[in-house]
N, C-alpha and C. Protein backbone atom coordinates (compact mmCIF):
# COMPACT_ATOMS: atom_id res chain seq x y z
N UNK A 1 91.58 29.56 -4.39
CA UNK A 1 92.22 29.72 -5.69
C UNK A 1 92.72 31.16 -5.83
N UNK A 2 94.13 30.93 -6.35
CA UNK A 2 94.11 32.34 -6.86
C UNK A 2 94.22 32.81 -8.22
N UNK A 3 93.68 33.95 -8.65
CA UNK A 3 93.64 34.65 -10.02
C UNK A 3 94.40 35.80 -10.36
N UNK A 4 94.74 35.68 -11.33
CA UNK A 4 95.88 37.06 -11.64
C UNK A 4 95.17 37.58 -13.31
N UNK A 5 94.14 38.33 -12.55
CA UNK A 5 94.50 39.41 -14.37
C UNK A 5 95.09 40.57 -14.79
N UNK A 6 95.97 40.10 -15.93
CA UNK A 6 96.87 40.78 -16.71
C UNK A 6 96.45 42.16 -17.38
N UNK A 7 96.17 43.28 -17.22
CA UNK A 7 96.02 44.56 -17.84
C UNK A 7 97.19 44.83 -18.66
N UNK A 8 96.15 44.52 -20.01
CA UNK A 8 97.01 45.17 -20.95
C UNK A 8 95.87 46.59 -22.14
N UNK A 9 97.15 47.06 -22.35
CA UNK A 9 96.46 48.21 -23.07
C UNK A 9 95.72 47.86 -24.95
N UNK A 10 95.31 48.83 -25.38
CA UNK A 10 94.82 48.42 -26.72
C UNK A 10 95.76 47.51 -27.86
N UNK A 11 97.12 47.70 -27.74
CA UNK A 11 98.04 47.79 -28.31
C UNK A 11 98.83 46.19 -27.50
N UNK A 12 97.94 45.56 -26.92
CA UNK A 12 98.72 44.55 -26.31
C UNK A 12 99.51 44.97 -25.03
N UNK A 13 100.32 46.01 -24.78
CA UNK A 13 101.14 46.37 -23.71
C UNK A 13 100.83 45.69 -22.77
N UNK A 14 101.51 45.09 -21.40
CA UNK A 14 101.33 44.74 -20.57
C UNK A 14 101.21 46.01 -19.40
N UNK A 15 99.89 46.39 -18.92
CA UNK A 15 100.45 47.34 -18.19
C UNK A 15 100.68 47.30 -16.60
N UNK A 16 100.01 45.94 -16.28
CA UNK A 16 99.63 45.94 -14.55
C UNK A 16 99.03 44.52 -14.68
N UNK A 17 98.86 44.16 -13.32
CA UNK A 17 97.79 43.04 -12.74
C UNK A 17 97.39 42.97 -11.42
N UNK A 18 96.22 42.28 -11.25
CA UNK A 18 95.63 41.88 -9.97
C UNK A 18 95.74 40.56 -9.63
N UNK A 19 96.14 40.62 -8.84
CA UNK A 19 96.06 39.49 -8.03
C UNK A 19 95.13 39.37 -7.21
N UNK A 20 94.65 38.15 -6.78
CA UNK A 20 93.17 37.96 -5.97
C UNK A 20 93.14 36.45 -5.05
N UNK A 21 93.09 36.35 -4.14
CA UNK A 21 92.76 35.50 -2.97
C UNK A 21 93.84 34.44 -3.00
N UNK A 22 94.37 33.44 -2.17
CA UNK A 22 94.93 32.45 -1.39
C UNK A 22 94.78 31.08 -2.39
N UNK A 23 95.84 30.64 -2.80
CA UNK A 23 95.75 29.62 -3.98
C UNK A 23 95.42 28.44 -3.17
N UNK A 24 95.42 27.90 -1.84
CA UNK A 24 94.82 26.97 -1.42
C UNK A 24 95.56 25.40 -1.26
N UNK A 25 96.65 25.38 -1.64
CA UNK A 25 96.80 23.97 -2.25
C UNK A 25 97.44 23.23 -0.77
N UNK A 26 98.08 24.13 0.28
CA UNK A 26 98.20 23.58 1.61
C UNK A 26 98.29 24.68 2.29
N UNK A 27 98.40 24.35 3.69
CA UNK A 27 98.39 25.22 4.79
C UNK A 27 99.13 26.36 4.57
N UNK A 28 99.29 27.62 5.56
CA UNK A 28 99.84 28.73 4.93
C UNK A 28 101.11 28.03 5.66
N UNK A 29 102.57 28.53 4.84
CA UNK A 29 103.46 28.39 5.01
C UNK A 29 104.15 26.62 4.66
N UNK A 30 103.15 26.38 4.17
CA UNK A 30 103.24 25.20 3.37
C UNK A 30 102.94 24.83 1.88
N UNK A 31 102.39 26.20 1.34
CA UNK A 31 101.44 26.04 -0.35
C UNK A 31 102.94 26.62 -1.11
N UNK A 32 102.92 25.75 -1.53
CA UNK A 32 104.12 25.71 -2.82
C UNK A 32 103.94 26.67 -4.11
N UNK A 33 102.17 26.34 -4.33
CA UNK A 33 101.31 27.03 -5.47
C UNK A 33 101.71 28.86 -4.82
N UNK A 34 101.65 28.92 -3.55
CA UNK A 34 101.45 30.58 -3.30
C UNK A 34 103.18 30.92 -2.85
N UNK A 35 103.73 30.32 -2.74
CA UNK A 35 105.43 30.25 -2.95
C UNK A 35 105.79 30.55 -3.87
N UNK A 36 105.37 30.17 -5.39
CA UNK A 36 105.73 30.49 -6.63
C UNK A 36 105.16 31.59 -6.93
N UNK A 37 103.82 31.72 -6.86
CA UNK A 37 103.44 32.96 -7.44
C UNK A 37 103.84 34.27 -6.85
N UNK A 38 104.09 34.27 -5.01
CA UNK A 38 104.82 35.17 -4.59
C UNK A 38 106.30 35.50 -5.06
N UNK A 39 106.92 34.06 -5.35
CA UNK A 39 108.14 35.14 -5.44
C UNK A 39 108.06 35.46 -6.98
N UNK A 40 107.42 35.04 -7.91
CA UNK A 40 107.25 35.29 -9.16
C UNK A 40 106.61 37.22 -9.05
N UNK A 41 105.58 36.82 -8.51
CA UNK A 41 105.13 38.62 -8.80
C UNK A 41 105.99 39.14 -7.68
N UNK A 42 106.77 39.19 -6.87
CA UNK A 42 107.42 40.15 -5.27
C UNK A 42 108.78 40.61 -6.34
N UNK A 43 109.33 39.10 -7.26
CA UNK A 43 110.32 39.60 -8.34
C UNK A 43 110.16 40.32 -9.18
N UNK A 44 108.70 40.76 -9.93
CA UNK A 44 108.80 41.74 -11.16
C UNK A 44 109.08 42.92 -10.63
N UNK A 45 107.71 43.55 -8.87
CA UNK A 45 107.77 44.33 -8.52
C UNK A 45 108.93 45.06 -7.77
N UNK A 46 109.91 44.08 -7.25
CA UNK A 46 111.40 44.64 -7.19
C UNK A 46 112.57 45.27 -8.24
N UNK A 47 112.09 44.15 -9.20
CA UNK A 47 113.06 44.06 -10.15
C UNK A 47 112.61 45.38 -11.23
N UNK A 48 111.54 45.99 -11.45
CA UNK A 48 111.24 47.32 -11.73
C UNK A 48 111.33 48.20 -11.05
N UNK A 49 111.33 48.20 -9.41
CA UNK A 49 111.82 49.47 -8.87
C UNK A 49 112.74 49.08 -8.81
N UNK A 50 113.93 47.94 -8.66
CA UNK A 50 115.06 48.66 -8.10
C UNK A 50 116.25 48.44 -9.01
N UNK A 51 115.98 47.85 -9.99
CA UNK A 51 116.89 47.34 -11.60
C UNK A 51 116.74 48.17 -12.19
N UNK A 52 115.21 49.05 -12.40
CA UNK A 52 114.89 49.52 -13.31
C UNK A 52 114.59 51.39 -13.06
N UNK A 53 114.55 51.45 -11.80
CA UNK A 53 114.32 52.67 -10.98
C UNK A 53 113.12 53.24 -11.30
N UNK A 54 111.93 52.60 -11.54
CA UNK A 54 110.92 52.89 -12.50
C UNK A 54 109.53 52.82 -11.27
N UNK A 55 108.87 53.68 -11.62
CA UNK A 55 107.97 54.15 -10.85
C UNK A 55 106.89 53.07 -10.83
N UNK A 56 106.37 52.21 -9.58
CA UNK A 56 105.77 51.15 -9.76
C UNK A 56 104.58 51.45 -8.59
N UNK A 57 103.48 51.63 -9.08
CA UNK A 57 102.38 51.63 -7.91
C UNK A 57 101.70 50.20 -7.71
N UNK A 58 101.63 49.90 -5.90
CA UNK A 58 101.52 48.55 -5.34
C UNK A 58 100.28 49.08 -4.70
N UNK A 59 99.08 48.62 -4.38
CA UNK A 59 98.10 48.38 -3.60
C UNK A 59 97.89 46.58 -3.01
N UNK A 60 98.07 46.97 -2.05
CA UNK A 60 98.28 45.15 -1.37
C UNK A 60 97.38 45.27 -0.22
N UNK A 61 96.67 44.27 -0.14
CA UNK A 61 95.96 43.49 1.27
C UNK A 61 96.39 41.81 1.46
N UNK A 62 97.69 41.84 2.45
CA UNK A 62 97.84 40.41 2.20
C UNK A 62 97.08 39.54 3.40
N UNK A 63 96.69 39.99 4.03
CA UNK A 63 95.33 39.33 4.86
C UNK A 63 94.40 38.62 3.42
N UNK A 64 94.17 39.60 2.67
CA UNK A 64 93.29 38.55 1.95
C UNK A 64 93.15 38.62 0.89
N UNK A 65 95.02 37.92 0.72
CA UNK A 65 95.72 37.78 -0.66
C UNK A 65 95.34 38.88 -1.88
N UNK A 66 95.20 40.29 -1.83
CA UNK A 66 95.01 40.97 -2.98
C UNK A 66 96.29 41.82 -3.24
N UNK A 67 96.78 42.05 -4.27
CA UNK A 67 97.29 42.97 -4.98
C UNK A 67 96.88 43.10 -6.54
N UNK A 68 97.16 44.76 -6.17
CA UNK A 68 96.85 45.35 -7.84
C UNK A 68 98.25 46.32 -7.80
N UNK A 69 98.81 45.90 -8.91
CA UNK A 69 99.83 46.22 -9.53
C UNK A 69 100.00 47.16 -11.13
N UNK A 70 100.44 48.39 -10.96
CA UNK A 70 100.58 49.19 -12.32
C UNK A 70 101.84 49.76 -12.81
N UNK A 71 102.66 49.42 -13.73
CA UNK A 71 103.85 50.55 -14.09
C UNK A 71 103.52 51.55 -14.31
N UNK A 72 103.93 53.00 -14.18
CA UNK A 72 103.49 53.74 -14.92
C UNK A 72 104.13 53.59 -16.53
N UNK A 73 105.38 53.80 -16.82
CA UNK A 73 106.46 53.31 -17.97
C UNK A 73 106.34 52.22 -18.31
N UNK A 74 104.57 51.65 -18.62
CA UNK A 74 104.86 50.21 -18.89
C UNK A 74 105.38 50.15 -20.48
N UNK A 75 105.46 50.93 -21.32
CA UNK A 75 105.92 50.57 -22.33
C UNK A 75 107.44 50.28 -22.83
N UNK A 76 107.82 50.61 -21.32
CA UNK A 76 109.53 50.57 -22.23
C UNK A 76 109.57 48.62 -22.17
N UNK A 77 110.46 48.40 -22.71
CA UNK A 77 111.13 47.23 -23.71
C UNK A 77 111.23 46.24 -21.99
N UNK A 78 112.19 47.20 -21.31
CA UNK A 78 112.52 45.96 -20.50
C UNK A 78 111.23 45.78 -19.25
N UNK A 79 110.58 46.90 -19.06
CA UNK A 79 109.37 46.18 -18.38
C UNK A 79 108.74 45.16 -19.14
N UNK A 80 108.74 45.22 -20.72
CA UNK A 80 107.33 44.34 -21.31
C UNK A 80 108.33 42.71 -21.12
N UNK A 81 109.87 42.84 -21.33
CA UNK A 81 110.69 41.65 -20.58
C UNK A 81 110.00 41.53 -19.56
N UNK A 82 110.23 42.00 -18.73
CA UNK A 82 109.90 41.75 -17.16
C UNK A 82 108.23 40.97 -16.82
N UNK A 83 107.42 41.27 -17.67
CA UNK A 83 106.01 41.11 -17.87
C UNK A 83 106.18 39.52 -18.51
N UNK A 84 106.84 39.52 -19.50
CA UNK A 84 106.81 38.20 -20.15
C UNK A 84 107.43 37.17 -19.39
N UNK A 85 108.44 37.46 -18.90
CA UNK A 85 109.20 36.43 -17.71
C UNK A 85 107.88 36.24 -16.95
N UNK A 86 107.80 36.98 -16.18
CA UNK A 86 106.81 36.76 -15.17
C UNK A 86 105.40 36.05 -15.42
N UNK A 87 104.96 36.50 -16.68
CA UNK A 87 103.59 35.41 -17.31
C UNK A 87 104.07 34.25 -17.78
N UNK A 88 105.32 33.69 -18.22
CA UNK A 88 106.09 32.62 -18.85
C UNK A 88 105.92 31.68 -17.33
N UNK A 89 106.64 32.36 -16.39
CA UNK A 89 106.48 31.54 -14.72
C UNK A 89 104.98 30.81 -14.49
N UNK A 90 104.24 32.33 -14.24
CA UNK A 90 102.80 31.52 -13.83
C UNK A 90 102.34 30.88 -14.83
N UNK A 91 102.45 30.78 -16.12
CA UNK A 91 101.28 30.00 -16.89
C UNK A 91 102.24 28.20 -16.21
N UNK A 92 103.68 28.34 -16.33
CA UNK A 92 103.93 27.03 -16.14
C UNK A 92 103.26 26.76 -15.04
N UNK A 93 103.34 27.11 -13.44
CA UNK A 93 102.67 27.15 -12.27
C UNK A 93 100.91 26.58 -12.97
N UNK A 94 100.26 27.65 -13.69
CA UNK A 94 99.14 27.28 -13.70
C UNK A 94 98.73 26.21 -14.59
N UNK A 95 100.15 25.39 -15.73
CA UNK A 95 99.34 24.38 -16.33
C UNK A 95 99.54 23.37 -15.28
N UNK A 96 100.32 23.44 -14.18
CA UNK A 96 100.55 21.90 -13.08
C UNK A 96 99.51 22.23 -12.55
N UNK A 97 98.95 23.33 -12.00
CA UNK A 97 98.10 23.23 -10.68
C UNK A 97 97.00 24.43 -10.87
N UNK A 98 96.42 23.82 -12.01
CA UNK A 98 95.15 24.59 -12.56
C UNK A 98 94.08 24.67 -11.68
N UNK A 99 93.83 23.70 -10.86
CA UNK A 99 93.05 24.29 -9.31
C UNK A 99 92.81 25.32 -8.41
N UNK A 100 94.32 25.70 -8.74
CA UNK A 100 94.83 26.76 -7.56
C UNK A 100 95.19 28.21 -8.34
N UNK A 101 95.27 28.12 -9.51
CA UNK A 101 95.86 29.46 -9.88
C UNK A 101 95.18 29.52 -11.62
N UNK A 102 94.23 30.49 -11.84
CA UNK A 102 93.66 30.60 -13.03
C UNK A 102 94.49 32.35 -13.08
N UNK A 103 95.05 31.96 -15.00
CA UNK A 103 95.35 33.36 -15.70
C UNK A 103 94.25 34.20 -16.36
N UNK A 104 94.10 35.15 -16.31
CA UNK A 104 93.01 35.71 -17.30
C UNK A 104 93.80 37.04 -17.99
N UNK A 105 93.41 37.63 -18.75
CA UNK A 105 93.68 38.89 -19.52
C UNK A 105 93.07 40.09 -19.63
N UNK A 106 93.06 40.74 -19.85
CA UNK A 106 91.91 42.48 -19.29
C UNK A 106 92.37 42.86 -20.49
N UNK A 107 91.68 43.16 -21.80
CA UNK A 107 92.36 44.54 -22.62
C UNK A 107 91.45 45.83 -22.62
N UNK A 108 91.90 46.88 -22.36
CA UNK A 108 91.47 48.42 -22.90
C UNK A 108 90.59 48.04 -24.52
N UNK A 109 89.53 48.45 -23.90
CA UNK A 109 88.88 49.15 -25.54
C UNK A 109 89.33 49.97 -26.44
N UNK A 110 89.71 49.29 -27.57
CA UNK A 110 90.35 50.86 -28.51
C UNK A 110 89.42 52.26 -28.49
């Protein structure tokens, strides 16, 4: 299964997420479930550096499926777009194939 939690700040902001392990649903190069969610998150993290020219720190182990993902500028307008597209994708992904891909949320303590 895989899990993605959403870091957001006190204020709601979206600021980052993790991603965590191999959604499972078929062989590699056959899981549809890890097809979507890749190009869903590979698109925000392009589409903020290179649409947006915006400073994006990636920590990835794809041996065994992890990334943690942070804007620094997460507050401007069109990253928190970019955030909402991208959670709009996976929740659809995760209401078909709730097996394979659970959402969760992280907020900062005020």
């Amino acid at each position: 299964m895989t899990s993605i939690t959403f870091k957001l700040d006190k204020d709601n902001f979206y600021k980052g997420f993790i991603c965590d392990g191999h959604a499972g649903y078929a062989d590699a190069g056959e899981d549809i479930v890890c097809a979507g969610i890749s190009t869903l998150t590979f698109t925000f993290i392009n589409s903020v550096d290179e649409l947006l020219n915006m400073e994006i720190v990636v920590d990835a182990d794809s041996d065994n499926g992890f990334m943690d993902v942070s804007v620094t500028d997460y507050k401007d307008s069109s990253v928190q777009l970019l955030f909402r597209s991208m959670v709009l994708g996976l929740k659809s992904i995760e209401d078909d194939y709730s097996k394979y891909l659970k959402l969760t949320n992280r907020r900062e303590k005020p």
